[in-house]
Protein backbone atom coordinates (compact mmCIF):
# COMPACT_ATOMS: atom_id res chain seq x y z
CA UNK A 1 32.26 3.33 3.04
CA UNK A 2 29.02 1.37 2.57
CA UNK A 3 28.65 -1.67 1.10
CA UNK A 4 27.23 -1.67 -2.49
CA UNK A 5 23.23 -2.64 -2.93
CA UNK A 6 23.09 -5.29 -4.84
CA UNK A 7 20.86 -4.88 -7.84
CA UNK A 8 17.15 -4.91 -7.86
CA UNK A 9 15.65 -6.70 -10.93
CA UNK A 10 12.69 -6.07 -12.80
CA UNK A 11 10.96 -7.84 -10.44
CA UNK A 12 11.69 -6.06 -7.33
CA UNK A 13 10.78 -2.89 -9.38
CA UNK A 14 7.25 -4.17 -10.55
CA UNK A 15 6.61 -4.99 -6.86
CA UNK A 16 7.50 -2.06 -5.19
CA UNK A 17 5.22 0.11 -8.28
CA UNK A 18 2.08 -2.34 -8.10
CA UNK A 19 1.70 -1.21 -4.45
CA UNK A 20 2.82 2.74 -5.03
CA UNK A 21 -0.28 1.93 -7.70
CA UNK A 22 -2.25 0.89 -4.73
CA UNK A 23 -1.11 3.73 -2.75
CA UNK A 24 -2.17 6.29 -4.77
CA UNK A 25 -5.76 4.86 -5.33
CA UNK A 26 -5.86 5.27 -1.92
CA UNK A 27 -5.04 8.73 -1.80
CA UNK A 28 -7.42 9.41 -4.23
CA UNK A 29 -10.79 7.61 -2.47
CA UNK A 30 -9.75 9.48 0.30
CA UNK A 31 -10.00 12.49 -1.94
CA UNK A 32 -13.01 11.87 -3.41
CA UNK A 33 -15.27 12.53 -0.07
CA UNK A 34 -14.00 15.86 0.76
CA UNK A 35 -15.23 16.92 -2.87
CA UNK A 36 -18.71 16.49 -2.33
CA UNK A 37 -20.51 19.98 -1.58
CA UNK A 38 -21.93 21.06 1.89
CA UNK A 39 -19.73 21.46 5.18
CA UNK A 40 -16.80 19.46 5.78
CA UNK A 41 -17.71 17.20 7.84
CA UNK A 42 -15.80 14.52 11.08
CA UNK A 43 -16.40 11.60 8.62
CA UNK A 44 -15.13 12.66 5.61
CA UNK A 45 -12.07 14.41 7.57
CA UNK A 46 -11.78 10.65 9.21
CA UNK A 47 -11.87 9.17 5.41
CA UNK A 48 -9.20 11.25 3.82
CA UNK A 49 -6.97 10.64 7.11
CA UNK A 50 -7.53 6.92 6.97
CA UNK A 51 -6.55 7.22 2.68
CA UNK A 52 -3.32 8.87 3.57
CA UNK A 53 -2.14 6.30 6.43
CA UNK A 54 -3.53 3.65 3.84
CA UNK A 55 -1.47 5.17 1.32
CA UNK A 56 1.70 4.68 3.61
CA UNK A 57 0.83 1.54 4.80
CA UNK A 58 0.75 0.59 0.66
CA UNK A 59 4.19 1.95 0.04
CA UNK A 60 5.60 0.43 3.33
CA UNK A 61 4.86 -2.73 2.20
CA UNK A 62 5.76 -2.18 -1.21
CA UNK A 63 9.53 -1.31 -0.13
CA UNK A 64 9.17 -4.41 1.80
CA UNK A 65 8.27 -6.88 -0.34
CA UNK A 66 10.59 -5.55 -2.99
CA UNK A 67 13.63 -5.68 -0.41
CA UNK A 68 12.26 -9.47 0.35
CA UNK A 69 13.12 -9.91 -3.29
CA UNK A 70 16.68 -9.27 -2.94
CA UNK A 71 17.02 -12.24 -0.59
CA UNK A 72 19.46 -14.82 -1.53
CA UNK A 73 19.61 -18.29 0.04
CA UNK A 74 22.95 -18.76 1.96
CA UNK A 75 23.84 -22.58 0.43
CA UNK A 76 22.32 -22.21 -2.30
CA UNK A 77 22.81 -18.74 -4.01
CA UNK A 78 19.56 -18.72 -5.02
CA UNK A 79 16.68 -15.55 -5.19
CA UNK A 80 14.10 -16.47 -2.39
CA UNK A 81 11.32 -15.10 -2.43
CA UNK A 82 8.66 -14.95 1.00
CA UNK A 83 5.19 -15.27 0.10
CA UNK A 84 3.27 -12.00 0.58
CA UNK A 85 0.18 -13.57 2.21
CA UNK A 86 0.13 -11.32 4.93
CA UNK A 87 0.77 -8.17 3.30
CA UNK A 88 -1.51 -8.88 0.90
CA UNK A 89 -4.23 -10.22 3.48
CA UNK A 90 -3.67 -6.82 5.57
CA UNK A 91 -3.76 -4.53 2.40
CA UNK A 92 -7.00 -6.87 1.15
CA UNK A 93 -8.91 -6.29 4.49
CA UNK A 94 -8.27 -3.22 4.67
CA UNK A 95 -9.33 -1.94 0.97
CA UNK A 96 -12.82 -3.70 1.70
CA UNK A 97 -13.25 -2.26 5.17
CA UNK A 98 -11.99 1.42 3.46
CA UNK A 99 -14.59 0.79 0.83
CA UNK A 100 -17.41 -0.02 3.16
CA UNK A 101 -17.00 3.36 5.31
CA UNK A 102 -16.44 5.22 2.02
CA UNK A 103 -19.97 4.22 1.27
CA UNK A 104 -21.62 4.20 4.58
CA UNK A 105 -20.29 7.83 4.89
CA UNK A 106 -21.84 8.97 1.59
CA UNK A 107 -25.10 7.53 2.24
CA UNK A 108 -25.11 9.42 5.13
């Protein structure tokens, strides 16, 4: 028998949908290239690939950070909570450079 989850909070749950949010912008700017007329090209191919691993990059962290929420300290009892910089710095980075190709492939 496993042992019982403990509950996940509100908070936990706003986490974990602010970056499914995130995901699915994603999925949709990788979208958005393959809708412009005129043959399919290696770029736009490249940018709807790089959406969907984006996407599941999103969500993976998502799940993590709301599992990181769960964390209780040992002496204490308390909710600790780890602070997202580098999920957030990874995700950040890579929405600009995702934005930048998105644009130099358009102009193109």
């Amino acid at each position: 028998m496993r042992p019982q989850e403990p509950k996940r909070g509100l908070a936990a749950e706003r986490t974990q949908l602010s970056w499914e949010r995130s995901a699915l912008v994603f999925l949709a700017s990788g979208a958005i290239p393959l809708m412009r007329d005129g043959p399919l090209s290696v770029g736009r191919t490249a940018l709807a690939v790089v959406g969907i691993a984006l996407a599941a990059l999103s969500v993976w962290f998502g799940a993590l950070r709301a599992r990181r929420t769960l964390q209780v300290h040992p002496a204490s009892g308390r909710k600790i909570v780890a602070s997202p910089r580098l999920e957030v710095f990874a995700l950040g980075w890579a929405t600009a450079g995702f934005a930048a190709i998105i644009i130099v492939i358009l102009m193109l």
